[in-house]
C-alpha atoms as a PDB file:
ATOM      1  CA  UNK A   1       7.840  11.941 -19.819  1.00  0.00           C
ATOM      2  CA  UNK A   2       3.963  11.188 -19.405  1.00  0.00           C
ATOM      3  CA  UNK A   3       1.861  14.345 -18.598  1.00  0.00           C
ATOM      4  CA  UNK A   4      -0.280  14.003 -15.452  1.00  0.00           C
ATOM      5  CA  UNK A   5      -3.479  13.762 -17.199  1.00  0.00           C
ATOM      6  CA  UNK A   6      -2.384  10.982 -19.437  1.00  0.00           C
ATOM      7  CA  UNK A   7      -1.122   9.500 -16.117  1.00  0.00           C
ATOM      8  CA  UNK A   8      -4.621   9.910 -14.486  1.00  0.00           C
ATOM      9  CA  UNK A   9      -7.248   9.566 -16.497  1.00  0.00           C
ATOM     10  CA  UNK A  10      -7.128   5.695 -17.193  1.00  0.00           C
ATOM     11  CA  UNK A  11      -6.700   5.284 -13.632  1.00  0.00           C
ATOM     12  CA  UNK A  12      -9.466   7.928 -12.775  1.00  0.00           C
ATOM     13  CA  UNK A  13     -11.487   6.470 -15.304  1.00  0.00           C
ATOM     14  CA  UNK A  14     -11.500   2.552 -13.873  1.00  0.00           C
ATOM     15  CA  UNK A  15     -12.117   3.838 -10.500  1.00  0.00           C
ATOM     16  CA  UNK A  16     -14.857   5.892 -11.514  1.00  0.00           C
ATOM     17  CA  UNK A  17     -16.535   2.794 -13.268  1.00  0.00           C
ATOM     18  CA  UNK A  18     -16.478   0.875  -9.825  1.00  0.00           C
ATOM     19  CA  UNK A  19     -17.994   3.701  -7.992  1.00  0.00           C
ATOM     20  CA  UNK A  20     -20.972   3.840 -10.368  1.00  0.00           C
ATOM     21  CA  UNK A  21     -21.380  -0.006  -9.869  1.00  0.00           C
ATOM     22  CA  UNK A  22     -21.410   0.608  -6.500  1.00  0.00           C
ATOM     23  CA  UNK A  23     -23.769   3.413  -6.609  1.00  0.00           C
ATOM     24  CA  UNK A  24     -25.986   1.212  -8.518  1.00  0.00           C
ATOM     25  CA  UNK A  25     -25.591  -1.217  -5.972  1.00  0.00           C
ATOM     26  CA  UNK A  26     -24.360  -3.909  -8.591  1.00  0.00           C
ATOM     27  CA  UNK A  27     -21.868  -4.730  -5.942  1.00  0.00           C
ATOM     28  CA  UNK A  28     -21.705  -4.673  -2.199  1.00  0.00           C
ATOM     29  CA  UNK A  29     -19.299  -5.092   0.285  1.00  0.00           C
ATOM     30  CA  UNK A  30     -18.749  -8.964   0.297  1.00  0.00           C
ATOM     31  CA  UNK A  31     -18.405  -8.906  -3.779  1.00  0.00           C
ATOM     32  CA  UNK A  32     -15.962  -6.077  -2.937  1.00  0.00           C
ATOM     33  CA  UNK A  33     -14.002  -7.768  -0.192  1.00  0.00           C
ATOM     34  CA  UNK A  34     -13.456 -11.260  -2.768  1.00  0.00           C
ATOM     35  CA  UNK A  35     -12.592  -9.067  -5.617  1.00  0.00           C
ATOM     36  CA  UNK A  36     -10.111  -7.650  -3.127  1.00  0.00           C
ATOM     37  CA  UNK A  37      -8.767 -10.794  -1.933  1.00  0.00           C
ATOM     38  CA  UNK A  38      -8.211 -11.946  -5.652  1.00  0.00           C
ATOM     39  CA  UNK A  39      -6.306  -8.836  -6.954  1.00  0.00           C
ATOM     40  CA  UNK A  40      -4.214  -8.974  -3.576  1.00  0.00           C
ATOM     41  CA  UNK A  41      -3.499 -12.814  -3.593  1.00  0.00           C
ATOM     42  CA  UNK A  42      -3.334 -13.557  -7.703  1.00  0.00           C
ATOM     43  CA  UNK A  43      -3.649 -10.838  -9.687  1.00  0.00           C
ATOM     44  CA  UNK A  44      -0.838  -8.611  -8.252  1.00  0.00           C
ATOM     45  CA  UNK A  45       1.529 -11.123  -7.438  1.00  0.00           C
ATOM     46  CA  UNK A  46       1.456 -12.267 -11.384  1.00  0.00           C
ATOM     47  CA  UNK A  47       2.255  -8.852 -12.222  1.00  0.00           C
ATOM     48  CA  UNK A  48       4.968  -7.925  -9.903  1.00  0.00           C
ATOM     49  CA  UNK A  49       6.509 -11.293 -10.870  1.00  0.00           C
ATOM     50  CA  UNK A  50       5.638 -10.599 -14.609  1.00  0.00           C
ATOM     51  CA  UNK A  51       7.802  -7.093 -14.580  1.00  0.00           C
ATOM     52  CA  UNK A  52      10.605  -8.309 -12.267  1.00  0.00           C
ATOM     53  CA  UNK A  53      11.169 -10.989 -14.564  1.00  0.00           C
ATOM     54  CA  UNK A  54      12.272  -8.429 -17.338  1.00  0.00           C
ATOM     55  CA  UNK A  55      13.542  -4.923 -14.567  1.00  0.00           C
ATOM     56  CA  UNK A  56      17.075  -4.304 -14.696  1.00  0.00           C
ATOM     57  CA  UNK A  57      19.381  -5.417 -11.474  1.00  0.00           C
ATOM     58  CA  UNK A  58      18.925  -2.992  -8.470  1.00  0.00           C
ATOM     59  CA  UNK A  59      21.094   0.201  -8.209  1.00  0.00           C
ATOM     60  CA  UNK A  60      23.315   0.632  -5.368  1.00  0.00           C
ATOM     61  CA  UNK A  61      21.573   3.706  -4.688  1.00  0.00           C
ATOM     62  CA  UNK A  62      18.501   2.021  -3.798  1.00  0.00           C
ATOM     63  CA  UNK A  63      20.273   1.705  -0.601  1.00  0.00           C
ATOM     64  CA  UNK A  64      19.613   5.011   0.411  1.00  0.00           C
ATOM     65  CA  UNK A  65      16.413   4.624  -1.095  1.00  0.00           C
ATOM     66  CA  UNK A  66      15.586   1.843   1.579  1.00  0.00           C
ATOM     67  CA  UNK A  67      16.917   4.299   3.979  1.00  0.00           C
ATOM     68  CA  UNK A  68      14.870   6.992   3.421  1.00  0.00           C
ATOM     69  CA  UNK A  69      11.525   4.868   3.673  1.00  0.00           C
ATOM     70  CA  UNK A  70      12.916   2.737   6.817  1.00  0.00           C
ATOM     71  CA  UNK A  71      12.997   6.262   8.766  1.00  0.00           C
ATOM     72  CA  UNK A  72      10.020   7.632   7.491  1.00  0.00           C
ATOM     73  CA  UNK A  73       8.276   4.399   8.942  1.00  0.00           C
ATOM     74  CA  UNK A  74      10.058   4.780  11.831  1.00  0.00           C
ATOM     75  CA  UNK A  75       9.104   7.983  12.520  1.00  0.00           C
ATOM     76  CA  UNK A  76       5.062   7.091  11.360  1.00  0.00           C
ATOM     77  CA  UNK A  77       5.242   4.068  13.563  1.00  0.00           C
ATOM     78  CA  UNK A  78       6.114   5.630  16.648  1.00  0.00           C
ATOM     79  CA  UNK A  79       3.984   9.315  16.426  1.00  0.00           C
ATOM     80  CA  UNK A  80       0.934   7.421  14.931  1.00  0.00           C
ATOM     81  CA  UNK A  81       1.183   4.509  17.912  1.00  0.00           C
ATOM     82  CA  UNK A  82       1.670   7.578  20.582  1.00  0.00           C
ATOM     83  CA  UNK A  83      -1.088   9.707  19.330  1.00  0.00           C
ATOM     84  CA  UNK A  84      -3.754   6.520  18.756  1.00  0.00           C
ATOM     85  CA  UNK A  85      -2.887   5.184  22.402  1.00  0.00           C
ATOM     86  CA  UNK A  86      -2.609   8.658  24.190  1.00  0.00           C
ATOM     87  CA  UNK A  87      -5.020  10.850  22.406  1.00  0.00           C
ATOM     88  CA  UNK A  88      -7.958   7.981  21.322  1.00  0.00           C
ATOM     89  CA  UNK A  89      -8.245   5.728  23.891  1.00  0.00           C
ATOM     90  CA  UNK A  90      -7.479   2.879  21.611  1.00  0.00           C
ATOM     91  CA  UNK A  91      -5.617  -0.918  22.939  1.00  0.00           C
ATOM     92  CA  UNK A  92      -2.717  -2.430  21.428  1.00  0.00           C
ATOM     93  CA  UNK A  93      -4.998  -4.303  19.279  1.00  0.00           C
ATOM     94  CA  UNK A  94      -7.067  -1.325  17.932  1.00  0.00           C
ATOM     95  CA  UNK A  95      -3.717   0.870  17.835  1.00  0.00           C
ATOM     96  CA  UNK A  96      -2.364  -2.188  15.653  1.00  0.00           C
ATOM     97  CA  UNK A  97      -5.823  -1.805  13.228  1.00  0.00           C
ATOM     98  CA  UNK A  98      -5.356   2.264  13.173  1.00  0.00           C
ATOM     99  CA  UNK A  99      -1.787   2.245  12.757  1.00  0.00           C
ATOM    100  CA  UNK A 100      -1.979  -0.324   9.186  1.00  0.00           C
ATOM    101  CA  UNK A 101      -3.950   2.548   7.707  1.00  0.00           C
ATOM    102  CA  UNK A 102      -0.862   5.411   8.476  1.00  0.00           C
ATOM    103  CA  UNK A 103       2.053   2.964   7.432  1.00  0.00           C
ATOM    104  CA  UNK A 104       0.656   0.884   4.365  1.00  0.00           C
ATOM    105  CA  UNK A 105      -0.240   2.864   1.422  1.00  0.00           C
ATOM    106  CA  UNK A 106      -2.261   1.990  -1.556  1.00  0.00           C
ATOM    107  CA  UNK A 107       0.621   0.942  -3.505  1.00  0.00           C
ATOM    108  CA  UNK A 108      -1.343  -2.108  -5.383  1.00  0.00           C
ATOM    109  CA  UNK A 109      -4.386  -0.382  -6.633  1.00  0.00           C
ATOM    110  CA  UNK A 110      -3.173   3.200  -7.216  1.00  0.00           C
ATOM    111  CA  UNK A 111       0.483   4.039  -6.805  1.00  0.00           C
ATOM    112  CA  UNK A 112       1.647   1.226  -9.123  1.00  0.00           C
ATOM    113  CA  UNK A 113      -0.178   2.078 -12.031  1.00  0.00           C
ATOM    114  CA  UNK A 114       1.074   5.333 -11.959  1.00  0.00           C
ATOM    115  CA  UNK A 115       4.772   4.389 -11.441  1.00  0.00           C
ATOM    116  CA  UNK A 116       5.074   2.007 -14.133  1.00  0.00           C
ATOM    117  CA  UNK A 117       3.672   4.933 -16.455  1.00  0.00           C
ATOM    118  CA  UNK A 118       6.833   7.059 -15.941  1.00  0.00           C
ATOM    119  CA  UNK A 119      10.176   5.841 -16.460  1.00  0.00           C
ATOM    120  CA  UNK A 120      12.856   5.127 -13.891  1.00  0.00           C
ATOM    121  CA  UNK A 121       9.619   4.745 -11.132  1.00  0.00           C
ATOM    122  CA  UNK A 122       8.790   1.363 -11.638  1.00  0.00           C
ATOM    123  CA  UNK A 123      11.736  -0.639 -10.380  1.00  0.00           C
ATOM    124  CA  UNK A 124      12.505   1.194  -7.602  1.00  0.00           C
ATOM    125  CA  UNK A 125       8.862   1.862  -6.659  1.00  0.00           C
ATOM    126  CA  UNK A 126       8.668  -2.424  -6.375  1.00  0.00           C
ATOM    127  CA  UNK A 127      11.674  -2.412  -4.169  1.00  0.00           C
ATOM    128  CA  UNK A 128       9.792  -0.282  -1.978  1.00  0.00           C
ATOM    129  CA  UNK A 129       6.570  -2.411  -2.149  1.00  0.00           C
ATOM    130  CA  UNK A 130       9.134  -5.373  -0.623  1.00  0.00           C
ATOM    131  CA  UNK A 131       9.875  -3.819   2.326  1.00  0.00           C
ATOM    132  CA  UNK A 132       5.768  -2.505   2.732  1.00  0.00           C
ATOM    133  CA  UNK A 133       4.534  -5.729   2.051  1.00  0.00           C
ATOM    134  CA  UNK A 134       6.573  -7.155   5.105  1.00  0.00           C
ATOM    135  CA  UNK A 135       7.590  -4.872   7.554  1.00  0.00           C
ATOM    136  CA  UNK A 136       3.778  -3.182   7.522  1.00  0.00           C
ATOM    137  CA  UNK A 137       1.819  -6.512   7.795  1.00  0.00           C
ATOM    138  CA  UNK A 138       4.685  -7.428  10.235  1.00  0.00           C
ATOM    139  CA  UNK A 139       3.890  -4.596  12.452  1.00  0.00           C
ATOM    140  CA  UNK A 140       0.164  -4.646  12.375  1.00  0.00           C
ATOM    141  CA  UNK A 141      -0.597  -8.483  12.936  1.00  0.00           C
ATOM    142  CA  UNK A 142       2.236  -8.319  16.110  1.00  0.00           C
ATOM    143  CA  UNK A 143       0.067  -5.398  17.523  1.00  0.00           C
ATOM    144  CA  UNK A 144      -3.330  -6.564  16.497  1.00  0.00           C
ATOM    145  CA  UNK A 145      -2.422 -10.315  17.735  1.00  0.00           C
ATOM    146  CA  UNK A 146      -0.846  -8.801  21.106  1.00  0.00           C
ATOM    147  CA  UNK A 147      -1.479 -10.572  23.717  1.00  0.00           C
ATOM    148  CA  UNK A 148      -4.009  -9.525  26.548  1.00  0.00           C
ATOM    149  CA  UNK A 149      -4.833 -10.888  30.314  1.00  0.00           C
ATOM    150  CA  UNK A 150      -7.668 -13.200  28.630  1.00  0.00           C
ATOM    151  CA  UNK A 151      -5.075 -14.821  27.375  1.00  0.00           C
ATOM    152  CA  UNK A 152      -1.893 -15.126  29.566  1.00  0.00           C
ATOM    153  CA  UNK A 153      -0.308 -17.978  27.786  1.00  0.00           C
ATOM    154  CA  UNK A 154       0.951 -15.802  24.730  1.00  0.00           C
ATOM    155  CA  UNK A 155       4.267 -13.920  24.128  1.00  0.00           C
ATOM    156  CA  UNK A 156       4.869 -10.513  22.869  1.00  0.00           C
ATOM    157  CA  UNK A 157       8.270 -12.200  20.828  1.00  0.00           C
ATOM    158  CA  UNK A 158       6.396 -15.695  19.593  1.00  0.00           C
ATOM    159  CA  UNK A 159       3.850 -12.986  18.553  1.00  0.00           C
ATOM    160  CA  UNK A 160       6.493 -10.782  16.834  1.00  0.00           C
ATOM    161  CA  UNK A 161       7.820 -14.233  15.169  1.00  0.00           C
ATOM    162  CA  UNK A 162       4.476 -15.217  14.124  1.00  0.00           C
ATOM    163  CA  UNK A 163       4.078 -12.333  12.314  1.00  0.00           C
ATOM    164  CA  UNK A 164       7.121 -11.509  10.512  1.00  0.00           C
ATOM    165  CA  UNK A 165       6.978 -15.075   9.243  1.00  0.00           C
ATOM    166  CA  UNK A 166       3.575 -14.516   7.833  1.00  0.00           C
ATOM    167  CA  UNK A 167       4.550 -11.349   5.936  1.00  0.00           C
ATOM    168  CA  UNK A 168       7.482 -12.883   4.697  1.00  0.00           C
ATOM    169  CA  UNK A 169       4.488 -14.993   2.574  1.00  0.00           C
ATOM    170  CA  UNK A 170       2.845 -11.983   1.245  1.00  0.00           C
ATOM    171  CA  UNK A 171       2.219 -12.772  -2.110  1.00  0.00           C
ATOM    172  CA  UNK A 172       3.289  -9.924  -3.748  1.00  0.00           C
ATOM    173  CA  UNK A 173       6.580 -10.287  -2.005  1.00  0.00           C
ATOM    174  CA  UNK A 174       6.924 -14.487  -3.144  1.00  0.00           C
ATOM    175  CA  UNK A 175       5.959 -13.071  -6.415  1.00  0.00           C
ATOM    176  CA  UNK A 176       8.567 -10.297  -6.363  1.00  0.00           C
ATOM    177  CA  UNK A 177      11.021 -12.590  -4.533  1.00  0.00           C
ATOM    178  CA  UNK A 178      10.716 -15.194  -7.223  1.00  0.00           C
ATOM    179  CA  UNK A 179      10.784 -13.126 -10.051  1.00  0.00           C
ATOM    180  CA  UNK A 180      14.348 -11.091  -8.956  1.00  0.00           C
ATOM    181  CA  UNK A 181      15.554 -14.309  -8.021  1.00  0.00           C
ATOM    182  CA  UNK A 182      15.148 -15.410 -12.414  1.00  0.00           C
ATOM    183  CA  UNK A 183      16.089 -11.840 -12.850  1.00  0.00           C
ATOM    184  CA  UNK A 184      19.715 -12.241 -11.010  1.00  0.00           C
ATOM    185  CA  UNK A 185      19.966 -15.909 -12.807  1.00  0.00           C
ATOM    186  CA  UNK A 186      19.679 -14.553 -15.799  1.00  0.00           C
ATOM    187  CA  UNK A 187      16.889 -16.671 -16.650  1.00  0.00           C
ATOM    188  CA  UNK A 188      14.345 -15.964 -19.646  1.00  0.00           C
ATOM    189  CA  UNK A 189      11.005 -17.595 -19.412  1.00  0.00           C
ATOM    190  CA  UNK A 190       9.798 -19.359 -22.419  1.00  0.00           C
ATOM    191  CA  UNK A 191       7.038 -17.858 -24.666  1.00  0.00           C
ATOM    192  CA  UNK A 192       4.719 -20.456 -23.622  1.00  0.00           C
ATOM    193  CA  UNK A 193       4.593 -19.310 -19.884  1.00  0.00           C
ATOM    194  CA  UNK A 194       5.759 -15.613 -20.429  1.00  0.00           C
ATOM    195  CA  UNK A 195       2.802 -14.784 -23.151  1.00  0.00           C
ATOM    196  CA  UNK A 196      -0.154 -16.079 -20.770  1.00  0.00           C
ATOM    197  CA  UNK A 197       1.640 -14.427 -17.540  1.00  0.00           C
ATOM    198  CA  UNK A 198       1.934 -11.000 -19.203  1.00  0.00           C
ATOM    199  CA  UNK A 199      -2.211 -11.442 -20.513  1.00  0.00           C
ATOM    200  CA  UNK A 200      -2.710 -12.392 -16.764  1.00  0.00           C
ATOM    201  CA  UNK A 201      -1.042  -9.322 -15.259  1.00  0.00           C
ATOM    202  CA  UNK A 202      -2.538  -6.589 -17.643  1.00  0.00           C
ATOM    203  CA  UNK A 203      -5.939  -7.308 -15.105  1.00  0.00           C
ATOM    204  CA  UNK A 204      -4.073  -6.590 -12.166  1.00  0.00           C
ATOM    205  CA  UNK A 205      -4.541  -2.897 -12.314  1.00  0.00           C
ATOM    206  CA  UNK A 206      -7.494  -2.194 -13.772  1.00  0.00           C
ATOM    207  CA  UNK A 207      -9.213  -4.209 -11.305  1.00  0.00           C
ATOM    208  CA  UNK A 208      -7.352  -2.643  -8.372  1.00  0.00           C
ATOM    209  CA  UNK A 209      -9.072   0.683  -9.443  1.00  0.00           C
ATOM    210  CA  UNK A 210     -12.126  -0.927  -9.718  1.00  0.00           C
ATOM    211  CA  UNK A 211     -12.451  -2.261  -6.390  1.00  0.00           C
ATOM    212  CA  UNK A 212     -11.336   0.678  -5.313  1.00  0.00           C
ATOM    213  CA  UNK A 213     -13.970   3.096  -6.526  1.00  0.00           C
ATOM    214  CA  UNK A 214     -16.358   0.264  -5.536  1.00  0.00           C
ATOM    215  CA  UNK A 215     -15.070   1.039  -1.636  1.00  0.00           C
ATOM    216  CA  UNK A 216     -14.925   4.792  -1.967  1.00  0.00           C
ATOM    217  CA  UNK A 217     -18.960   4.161  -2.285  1.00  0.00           C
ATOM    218  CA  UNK A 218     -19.642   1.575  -0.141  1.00  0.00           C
ATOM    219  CA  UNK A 219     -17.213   2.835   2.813  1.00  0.00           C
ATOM    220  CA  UNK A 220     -18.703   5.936   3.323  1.00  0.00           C
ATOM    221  CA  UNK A 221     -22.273   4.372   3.276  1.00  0.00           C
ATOM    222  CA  UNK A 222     -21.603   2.001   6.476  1.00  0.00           C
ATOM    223  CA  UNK A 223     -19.520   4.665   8.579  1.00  0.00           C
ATOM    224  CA  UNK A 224     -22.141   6.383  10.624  1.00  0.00           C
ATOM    225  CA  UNK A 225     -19.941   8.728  12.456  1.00  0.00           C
ATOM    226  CA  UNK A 226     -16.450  10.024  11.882  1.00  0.00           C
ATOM    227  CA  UNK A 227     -13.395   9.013  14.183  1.00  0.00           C
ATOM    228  CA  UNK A 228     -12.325  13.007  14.149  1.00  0.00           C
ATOM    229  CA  UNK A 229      -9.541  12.448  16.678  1.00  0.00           C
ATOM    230  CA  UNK A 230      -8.018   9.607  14.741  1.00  0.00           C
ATOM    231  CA  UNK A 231      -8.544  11.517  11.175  1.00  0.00           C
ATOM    232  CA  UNK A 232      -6.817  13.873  12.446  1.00  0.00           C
ATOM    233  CA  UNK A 233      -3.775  12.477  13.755  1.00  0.00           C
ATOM    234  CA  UNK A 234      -3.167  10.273  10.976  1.00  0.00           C
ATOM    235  CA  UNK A 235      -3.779  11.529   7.846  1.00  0.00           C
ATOM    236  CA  UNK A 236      -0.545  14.406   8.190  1.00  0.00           C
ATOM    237  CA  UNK A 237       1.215  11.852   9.431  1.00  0.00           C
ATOM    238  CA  UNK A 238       0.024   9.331   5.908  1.00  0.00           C
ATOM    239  CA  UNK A 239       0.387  11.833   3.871  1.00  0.00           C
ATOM    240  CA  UNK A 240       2.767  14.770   4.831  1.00  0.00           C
ATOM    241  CA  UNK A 241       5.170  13.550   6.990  1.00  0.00           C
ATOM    242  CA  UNK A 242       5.662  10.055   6.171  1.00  0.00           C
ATOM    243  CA  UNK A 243       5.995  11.090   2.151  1.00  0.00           C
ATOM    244  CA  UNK A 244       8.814  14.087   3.138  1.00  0.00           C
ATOM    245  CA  UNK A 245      11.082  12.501   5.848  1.00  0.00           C
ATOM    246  CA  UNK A 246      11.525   9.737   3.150  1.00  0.00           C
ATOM    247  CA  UNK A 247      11.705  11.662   0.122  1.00  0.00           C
ATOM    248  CA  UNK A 248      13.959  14.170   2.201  1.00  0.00           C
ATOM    249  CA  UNK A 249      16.082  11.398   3.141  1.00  0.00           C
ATOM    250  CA  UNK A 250      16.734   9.645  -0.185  1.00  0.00           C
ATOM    251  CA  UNK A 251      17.482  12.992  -1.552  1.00  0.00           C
ATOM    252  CA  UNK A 252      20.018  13.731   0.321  1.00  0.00           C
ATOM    253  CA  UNK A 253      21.574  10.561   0.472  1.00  0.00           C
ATOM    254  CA  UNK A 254      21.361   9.833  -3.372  1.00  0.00           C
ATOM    255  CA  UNK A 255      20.572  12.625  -5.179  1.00  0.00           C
ATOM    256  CA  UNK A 256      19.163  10.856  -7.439  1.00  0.00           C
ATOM    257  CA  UNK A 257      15.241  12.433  -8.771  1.00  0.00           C
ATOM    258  CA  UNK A 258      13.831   9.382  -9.695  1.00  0.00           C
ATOM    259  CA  UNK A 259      14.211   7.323  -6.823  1.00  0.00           C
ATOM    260  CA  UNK A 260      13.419  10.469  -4.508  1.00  0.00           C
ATOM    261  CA  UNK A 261      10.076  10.824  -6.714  1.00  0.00           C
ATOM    262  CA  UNK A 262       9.271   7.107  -6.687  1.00  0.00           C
ATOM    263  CA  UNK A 263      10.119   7.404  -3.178  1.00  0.00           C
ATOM    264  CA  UNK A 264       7.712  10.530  -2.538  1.00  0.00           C
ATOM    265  CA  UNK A 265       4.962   8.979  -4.274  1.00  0.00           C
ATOM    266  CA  UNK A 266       5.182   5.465  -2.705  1.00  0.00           C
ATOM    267  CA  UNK A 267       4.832   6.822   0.564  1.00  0.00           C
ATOM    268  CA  UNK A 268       1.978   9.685  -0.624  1.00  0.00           C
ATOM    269  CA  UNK A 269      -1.056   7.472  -2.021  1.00  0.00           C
ATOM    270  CA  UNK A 270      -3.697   7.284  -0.013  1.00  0.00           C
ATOM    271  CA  UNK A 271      -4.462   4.440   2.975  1.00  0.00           C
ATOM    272  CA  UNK A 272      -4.561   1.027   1.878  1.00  0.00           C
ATOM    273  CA  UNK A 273      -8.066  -0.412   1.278  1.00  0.00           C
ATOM    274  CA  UNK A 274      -6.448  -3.987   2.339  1.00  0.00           C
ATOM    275  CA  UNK A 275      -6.046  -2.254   5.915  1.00  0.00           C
ATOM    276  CA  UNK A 276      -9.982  -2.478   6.311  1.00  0.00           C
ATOM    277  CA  UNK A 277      -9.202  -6.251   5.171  1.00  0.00           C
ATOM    278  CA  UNK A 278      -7.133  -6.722   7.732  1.00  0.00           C
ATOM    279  CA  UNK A 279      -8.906  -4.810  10.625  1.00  0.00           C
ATOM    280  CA  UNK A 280     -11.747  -6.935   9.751  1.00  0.00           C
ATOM    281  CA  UNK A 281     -10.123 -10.564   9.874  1.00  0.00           C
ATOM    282  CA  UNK A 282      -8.859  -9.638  13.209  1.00  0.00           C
ATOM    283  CA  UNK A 283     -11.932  -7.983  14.312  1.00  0.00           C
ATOM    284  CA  UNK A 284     -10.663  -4.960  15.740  1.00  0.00           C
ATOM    285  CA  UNK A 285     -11.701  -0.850  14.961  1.00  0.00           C
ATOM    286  CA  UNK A 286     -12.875  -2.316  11.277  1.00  0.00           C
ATOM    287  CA  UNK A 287     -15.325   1.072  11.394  1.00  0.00           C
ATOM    288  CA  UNK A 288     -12.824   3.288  12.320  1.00  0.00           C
ATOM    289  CA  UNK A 289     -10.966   1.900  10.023  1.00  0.00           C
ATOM    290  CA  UNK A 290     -13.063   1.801   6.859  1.00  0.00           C
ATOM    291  CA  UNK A 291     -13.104   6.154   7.898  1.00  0.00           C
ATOM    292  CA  UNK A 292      -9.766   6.491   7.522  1.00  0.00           C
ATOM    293  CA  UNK A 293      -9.303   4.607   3.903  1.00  0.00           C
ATOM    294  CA  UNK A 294     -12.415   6.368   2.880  1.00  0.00           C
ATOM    295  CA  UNK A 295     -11.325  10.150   3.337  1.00  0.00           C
ATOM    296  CA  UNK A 296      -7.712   9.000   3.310  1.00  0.00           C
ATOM    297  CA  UNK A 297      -8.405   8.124  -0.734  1.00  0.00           C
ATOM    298  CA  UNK A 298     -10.580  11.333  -1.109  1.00  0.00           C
ATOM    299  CA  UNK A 299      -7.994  13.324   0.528  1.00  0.00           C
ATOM    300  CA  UNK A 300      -5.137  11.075  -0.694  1.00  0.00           C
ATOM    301  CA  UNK A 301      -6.105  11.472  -4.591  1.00  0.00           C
ATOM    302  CA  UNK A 302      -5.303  15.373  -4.258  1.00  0.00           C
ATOM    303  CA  UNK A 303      -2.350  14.923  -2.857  1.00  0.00           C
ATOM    304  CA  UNK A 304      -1.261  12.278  -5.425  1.00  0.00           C
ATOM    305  CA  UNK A 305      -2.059  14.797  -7.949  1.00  0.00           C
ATOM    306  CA  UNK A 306      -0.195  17.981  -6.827  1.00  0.00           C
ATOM    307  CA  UNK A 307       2.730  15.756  -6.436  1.00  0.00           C
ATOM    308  CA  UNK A 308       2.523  14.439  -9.722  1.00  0.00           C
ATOM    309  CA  UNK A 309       1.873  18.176 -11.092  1.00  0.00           C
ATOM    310  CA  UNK A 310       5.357  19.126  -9.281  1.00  0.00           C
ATOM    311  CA  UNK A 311       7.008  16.086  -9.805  1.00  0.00           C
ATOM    312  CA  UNK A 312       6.408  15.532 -13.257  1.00  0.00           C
ATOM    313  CA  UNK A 313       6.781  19.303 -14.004  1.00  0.00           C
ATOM    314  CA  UNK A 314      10.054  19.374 -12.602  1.00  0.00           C
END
């Protein structure tokens, strides 16, 4: 078993060489946004497919797994859309923007890394990203693409549709899709497209962190003034609740201290820097936004690290 420091310190390291690029201003927030877009749409989707290839089949107790993280969404979904409508003023649109940041996690750039480093995380911890990857972007682009009285013409279900069908292409999930589909098969790729797919992926992380400590600069440096009521409503819910209704829940349904740990941190890493991404595409609370990630990930990197102190201690 890996010690937390030789868990952290690569991945502490890469971010902290894309925060002193930022700070040198070597990169701003449009070199930041493509680098982004490449890890997200290329880079990651290689490397999911590149380790699904070779995982074992699922466990039946990923079931309860899948359990455990459907009712800790649940649960996130419905006291994060409540507090953002009731307490912040927000529309359906800017509830949709707020509410990415509570639900999707940064899986790609941070929690990966780290589950891949200990053994019996990775698999299960990909499973997980499945479900994320479609149910999250599902949820946010119904919301954010909701329809209003400007535009009268457009249904709440096409809407839902719409949406579902364009998280269903996720990349990482068409990567992951397509690599468990070779896995089930049976199917071993030949050394000629398995050697250059396996250079490929070995990016995918280390440029994740990068971009990331590139945005824990350059974040902080546009936000002007801090959304307190939203911080505080969804951070606990990011980062307590959602992490120990599902780790609670696949524990007692499996038992099993892997998959509750992969669980636990899945659900614990910080806000998703694609959610500022996304908030920006569709034009909605992209400052408010860009708050959240940015003390979400400062916030969200101590939390990652008790939990791997107890985790991996246990």
């Amino acid at each position: 078993m890996p010690s937390v420091g030789s868990l952290l310190a690569p991945l502490a390291g890469a971010t902290l060489i894309g925060v002193i690029a930022a700070w040198l201003k070597l990169f701003g927030q449009t070199e930041a946004r493509v680098l982004s877009r490449f890890v997200f749409l290329v880079a990651m989707p290689v490397a999911v497919f590149n380790f699904v290839v070779d995982a074992p089949p699922p466990e039946p107790a990923y079931l309860g797994m899948i359990a455990g993280y459907l009712a800790g969404l649940t649960a996130t979904v419905v006291l994060g859309f409540f507090w953002i409508r009731r307490f912040c003023g927000a529309s359906i649109q800017e509830t949709g923007a707020a509410l990415f940041a509570a639900i999707c996690g940064n899986a790609i750039f941070l929690g990966l890394p780290i589950a891949l480093g200990v053994p019996g995380w990775g698999p299960p911890f990909l499973i997980l990203m499945v479900f994320e990857g479609t149910m999250t972007f599902a949820i946010a682009t119904a919301l954010m693409t909701w329809p209003d009285k400007d535009h009268p013409d457009q249904s709440p279900v096409k809407n839902a549709v719409n949406a579902a069908t364009r998280a269903i292409r996720n990349p990482v999930v068409v990567g992951m899709a397509l690599g468990f589909l070779l896995m089930m098969l049976g199917i071993q790729l030949p050394e000629m497209v398995a050697a250059p797919l396996d250079l490929f992926s070995k990016i995918a992380s280390p440029l994740g962190l990068f971009v990331l400590g590139l945005y824990l600069v350059i974040l902080p440096r546009e936000q002007t003034a801090l959304p307190t009521k939203l911080l505080i409503g969804l951070l606990p819910l990011k980062l307590i609740i959602f992490p120990a209704i599902t780790a609670g829940i696949t524990w007692v349904l499996t038992s099993d201290i892997a998959l509750t740990s992969a669980a636990a941190l899945f659900t614990v890493v910080p806000p998703a820097v694609s959610s500022v991404v996304l908030a920006s595409s569709y034009g909605f609370y992209e400052k408010q936004v860009a708050a959240i990630v940015a003390v979400g990930t400062l916030i969200g990197m101590l939390t990652v690290t008790g939990f791997l102190v107890i985790a991996l201690g246990a």
